[in-house]
Protein backbone atom coordinates (compact mmCIF):
# COMPACT_ATOMS: atom_id res chain seq x y z
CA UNK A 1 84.14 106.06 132.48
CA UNK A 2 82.72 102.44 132.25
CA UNK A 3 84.57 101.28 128.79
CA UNK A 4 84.40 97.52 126.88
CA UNK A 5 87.43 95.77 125.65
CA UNK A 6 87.42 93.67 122.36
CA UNK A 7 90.29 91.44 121.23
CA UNK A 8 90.87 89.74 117.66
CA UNK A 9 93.55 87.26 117.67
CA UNK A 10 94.24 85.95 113.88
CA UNK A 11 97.23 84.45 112.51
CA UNK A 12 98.72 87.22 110.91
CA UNK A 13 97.22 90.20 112.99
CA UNK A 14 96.29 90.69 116.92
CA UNK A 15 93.91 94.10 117.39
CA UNK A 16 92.65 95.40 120.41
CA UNK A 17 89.72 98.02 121.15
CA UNK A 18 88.29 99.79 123.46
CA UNK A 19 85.33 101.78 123.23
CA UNK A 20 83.36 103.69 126.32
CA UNK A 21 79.47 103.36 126.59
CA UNK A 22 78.61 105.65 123.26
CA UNK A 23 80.35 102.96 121.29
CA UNK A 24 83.00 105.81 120.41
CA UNK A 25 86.72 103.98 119.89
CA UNK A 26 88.86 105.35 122.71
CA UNK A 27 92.24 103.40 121.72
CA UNK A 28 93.03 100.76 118.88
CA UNK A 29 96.15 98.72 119.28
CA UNK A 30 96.97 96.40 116.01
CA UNK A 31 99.95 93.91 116.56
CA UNK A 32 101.43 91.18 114.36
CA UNK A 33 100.53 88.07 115.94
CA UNK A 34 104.19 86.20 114.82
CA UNK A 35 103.14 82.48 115.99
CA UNK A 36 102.48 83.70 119.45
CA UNK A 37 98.80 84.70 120.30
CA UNK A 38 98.81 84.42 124.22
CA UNK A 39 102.91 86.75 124.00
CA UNK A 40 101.33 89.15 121.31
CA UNK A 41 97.82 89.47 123.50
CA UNK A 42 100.00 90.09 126.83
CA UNK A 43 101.99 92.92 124.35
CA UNK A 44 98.81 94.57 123.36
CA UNK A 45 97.17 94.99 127.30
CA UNK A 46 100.65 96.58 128.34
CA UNK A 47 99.87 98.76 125.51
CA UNK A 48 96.47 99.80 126.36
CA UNK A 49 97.07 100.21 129.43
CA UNK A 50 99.93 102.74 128.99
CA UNK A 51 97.12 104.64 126.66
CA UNK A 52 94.74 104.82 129.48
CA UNK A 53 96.79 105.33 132.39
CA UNK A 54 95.72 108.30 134.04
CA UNK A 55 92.11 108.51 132.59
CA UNK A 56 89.23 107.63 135.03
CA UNK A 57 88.24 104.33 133.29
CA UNK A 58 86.37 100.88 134.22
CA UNK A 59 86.97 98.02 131.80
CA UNK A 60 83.22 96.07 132.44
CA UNK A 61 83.32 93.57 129.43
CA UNK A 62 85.56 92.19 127.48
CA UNK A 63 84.83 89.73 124.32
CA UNK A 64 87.23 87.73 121.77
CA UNK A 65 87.00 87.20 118.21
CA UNK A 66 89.60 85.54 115.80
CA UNK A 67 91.12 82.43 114.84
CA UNK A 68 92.42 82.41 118.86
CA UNK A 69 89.50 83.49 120.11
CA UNK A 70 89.11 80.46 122.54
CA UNK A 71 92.44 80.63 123.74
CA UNK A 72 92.25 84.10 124.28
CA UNK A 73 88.90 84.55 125.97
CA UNK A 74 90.31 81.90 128.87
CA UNK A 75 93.37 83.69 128.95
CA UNK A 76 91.87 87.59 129.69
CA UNK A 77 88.55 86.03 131.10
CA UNK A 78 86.05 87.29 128.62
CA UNK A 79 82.49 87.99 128.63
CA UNK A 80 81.44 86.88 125.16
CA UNK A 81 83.77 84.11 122.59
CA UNK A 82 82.39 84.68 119.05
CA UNK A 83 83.31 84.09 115.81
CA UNK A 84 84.66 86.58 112.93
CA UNK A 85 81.60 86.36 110.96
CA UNK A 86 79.43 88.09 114.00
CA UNK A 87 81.91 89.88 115.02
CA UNK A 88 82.82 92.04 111.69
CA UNK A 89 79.31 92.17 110.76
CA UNK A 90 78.14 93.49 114.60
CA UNK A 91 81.39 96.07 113.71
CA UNK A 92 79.59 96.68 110.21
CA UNK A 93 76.64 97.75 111.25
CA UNK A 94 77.46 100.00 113.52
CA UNK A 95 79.29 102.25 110.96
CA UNK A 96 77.34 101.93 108.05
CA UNK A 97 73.17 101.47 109.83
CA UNK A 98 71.47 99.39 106.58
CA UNK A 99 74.81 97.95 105.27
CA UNK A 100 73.78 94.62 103.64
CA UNK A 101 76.85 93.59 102.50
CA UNK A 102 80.47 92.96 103.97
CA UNK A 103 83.80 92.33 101.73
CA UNK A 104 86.58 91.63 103.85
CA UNK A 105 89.91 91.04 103.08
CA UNK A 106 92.87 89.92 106.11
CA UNK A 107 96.45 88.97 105.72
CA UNK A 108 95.70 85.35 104.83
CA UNK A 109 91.87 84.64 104.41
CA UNK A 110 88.94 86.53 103.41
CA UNK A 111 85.14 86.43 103.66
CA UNK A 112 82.31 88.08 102.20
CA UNK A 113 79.14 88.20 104.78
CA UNK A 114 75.71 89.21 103.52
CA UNK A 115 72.90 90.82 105.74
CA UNK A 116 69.43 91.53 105.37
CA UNK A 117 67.72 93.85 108.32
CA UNK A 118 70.68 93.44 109.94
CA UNK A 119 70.84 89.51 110.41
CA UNK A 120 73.27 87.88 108.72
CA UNK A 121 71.77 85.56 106.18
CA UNK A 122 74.73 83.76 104.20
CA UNK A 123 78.87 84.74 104.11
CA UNK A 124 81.58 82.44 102.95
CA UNK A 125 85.37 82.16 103.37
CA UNK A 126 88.53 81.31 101.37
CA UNK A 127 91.32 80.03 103.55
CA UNK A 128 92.92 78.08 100.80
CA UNK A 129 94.44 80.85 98.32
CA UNK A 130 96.46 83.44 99.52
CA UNK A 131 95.79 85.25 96.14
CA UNK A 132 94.30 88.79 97.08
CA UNK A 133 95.18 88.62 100.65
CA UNK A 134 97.21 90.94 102.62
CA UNK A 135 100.54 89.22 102.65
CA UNK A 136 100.72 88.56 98.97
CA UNK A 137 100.25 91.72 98.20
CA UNK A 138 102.78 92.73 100.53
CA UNK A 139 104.74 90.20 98.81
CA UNK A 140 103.98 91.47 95.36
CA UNK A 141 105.09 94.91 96.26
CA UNK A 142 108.52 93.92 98.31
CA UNK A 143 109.31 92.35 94.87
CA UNK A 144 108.55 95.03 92.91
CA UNK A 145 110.39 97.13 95.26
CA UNK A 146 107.54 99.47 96.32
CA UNK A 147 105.98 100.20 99.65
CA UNK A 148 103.15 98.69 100.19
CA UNK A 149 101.16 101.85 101.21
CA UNK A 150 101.89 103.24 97.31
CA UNK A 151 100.57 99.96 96.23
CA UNK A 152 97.09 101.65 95.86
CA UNK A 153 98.49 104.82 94.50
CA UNK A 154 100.47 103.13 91.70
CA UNK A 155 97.35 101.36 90.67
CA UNK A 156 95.14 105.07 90.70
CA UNK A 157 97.96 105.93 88.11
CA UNK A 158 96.93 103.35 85.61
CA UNK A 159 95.97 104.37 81.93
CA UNK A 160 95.43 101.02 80.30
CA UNK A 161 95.41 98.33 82.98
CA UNK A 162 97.19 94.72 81.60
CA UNK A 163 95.08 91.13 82.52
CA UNK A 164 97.11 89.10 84.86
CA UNK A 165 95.87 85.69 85.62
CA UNK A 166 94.21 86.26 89.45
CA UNK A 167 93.15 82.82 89.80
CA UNK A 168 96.19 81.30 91.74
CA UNK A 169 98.84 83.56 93.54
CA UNK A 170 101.72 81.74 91.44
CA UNK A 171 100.34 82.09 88.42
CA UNK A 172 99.56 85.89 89.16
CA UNK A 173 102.85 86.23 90.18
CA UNK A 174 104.77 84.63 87.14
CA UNK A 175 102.18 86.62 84.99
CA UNK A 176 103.11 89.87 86.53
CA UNK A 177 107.08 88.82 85.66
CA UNK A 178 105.74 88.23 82.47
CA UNK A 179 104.23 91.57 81.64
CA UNK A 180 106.98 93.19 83.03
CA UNK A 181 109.50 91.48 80.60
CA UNK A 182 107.10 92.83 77.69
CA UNK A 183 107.68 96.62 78.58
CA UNK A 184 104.37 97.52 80.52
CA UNK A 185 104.75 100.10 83.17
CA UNK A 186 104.71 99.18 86.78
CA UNK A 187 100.98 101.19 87.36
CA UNK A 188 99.38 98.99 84.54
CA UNK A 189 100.66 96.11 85.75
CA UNK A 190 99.55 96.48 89.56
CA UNK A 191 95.97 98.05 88.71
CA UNK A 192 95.87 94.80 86.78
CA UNK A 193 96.86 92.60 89.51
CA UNK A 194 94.11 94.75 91.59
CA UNK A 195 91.44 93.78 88.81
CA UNK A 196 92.67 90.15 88.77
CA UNK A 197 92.75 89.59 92.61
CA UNK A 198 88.78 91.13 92.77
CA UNK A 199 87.72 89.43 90.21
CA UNK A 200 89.20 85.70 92.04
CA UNK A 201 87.14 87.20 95.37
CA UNK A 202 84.03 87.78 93.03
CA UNK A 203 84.48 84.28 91.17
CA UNK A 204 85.07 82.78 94.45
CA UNK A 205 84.46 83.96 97.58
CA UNK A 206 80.90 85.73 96.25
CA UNK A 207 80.26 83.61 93.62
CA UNK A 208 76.41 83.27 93.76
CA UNK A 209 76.05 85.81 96.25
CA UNK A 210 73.52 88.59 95.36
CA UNK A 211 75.47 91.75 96.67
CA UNK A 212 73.84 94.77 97.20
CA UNK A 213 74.38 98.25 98.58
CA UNK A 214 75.75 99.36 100.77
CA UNK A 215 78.75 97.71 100.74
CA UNK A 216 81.21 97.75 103.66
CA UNK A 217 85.24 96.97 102.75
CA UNK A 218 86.90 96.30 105.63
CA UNK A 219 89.99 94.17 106.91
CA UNK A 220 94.43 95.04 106.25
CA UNK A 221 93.17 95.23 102.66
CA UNK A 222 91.02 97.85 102.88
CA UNK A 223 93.86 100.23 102.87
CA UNK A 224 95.08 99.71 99.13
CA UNK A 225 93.14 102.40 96.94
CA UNK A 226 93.43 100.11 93.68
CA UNK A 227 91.46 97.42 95.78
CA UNK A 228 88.69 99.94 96.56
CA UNK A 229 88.86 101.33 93.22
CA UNK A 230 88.87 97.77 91.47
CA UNK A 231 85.94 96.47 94.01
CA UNK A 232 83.83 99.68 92.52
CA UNK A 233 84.31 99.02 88.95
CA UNK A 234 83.48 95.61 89.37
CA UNK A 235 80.27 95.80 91.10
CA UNK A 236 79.39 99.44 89.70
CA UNK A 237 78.58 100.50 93.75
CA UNK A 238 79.87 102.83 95.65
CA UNK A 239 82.36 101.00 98.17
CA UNK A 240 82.41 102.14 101.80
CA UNK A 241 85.88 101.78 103.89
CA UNK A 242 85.16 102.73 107.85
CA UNK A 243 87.48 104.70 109.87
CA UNK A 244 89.01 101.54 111.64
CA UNK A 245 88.77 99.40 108.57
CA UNK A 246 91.69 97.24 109.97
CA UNK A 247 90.31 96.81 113.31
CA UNK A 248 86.58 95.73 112.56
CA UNK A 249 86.52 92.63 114.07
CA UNK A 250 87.72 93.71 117.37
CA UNK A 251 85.09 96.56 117.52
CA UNK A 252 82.80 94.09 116.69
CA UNK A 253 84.05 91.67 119.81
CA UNK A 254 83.61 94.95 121.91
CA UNK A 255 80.36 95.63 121.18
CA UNK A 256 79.38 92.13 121.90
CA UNK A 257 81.04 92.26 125.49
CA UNK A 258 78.87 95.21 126.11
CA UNK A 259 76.07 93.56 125.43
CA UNK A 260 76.80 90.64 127.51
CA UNK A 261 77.64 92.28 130.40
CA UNK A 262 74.00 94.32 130.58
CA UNK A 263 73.17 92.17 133.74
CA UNK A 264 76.29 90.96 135.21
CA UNK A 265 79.74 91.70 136.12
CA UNK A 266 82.72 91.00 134.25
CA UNK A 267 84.77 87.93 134.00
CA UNK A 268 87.84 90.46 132.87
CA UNK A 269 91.34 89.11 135.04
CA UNK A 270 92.85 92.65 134.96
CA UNK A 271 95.49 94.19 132.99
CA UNK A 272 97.69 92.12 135.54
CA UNK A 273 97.59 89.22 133.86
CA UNK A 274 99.89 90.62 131.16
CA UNK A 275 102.85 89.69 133.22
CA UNK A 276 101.82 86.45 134.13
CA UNK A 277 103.89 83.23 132.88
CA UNK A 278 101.69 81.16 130.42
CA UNK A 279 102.01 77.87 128.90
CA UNK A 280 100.47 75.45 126.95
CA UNK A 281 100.55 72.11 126.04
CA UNK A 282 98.44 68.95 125.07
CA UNK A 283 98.09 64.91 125.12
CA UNK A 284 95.88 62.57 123.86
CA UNK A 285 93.14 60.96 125.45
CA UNK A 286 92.77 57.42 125.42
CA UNK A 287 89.06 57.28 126.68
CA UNK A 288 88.00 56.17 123.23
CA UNK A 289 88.89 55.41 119.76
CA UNK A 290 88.66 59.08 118.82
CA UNK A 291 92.34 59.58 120.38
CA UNK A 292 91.20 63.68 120.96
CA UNK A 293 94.54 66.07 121.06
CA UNK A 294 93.46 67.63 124.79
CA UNK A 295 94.88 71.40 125.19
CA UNK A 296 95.50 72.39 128.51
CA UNK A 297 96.63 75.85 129.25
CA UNK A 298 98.37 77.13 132.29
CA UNK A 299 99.07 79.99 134.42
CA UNK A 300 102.26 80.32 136.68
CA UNK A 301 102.06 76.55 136.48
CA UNK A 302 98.74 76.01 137.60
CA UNK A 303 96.01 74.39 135.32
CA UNK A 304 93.91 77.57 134.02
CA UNK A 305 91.59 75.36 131.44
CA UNK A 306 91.49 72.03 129.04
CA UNK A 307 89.38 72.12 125.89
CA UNK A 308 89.35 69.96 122.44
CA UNK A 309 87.63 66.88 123.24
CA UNK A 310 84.17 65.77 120.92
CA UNK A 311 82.56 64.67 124.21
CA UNK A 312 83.35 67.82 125.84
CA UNK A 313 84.22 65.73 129.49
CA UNK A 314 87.51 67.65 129.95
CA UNK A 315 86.04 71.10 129.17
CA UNK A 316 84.85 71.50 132.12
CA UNK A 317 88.01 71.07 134.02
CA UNK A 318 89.32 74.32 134.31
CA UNK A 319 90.18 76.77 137.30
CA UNK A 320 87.68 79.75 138.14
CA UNK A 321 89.76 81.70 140.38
């Protein structure tokens, strides 16, 4: 069975999928990426391959996505290097055929991405605030002393939901404090903070977007019920959540490798390469006055690749082998 790899390195999460030539998911691995993409992306392999030992199988592309997508893609030799936008919306439209718009929410950043006959015509991205992401809510509920997968289900609970100030995840925070010390119960006060953290997204992230059904909700967030539930009485739609809402954008990196393999063979360097020694490091090049912070990148202490300068003289200095 002739199957295509995808691998989404961010800084909070690492996913990996594979999916055989129907585009079915045959194994999802989702790893936190703890500072160490190239350790974390070794981790995940060992773990894939242990879920496909014995099965007939032919890994014949392989693409990256993420905030370590470059790194990545020269570590396990992909097919295909592109960016989260593509990625989750390729992902998107797969699921949900006609889905014109994409809310997704990670552990540290999110992004809204609009499409129109499936091109992608605008998104945007807020990776300033960590209100509404992943790990302040996780935050939020390791405070409040409740798991973070009843965080939704608290929310559901709600009768008369409290405002809390969304805007800024400190201010949300001491407001939440706040209407705690004034006697509301904990499900008011965290369907609130669901209300308050969609509303920021709609102020900010969408603001001046025209978002229209259907609507896909993917991403860690995707998860909490009170999210969904806020999302849908915001925008009065009808909110979609796929079956691999956390691992979109790795889907989406698979599905690209598949289609950039059509008329050659894979660049893939084989499970192997998860026990390989890799290391990095970097100088700065004195060529001109731009002083560029070169990254080179090696494997059992032989120069694999170098990559960060403007003119783009030492990309090209990498091994093939």
């Amino acid at each position: 069975m002739n199957v295509f790899l995808g691998i989404d390195v961010g800084s909070v999460s690492t996913n990996l999928v594979v999916i055989d030539e129907d585009n079915r998911v045959c194994t999802d691995i989702y790893l936190r990426t703890r500072g160490q993409p190239i350790a974390v992306v070794q981790d995940g392999l060992k773990e894939v391959e242990k879920e496909l030992k014995g099965k007939n199988i032919k890994v014949c592309g392989v693409g990256t996505t993420g905030s370590a997508r470059y790194l990545t893609g020269i570590v396990v030799g992909a097919d295909t290097v592109k960016n989260e936008i593509t990625a989750h919306a390729v992902a998107a439209s797969l699921i949900v055929p006609g889905v014109q718009t994409v809310l997704e929410i990670g552990g540290q950043d999110s992004k809204i991405i609009l499409l129109r006959n499936g091109v992608v015509t605008d998104f945007a991205m807020n990776t300033v605030c960590a209100a509404g992401t992943g790990s302040f809510l996780d935050h939020q509920a390791d405070r409040l002393g409740i798991p973070i997968e009843e965080f939704g289900e608290y929310a559901l609970k709600s009768k008369n939901p409290v405002r809390i100030a969304g805007r800024c995840s400190v201010f949300a925070e001491s407001d939440m404090v706040h209407k705690q010390q004034m006697g509301h119960s904990l499900p008011d006060i965290i369907a609130g903070l669901c209300d308050a953290l969609v509303r920021n997204y709609l102020n900010n992230v969408g603001k001046g977007k025209e978002i229209l059904p259907p609507i896909v909700f993917q991403g860690g967030v995707a998860a909490n019920q009170g999210i969904k539930h806020a999302f849908k009485k915001a925008l009065q739609q009808e909110i979609i959540v796929p079956p691999h809402y956390n691992v979109m954008g790795a889907i989406g990196a698979a599905l690209l490798a598949k289609t950039a393999v059509r008329s050659k063979n894979t660049s893939f360097r084989g499970f192997e390469i998860s026990s390989l020694n890799y290391e990095t490091g970097s100088f700065e090049c004195q060529g001109c006055s731009n002083r560029c912070e070169i990254i080179n990148i090696f494997v059992e202490g032989k120069l694999l690749a170098r990559w960060g300068g403007r003119c783009g003289k030492w990309d090209n200095l990498r091994e093939t082998g």
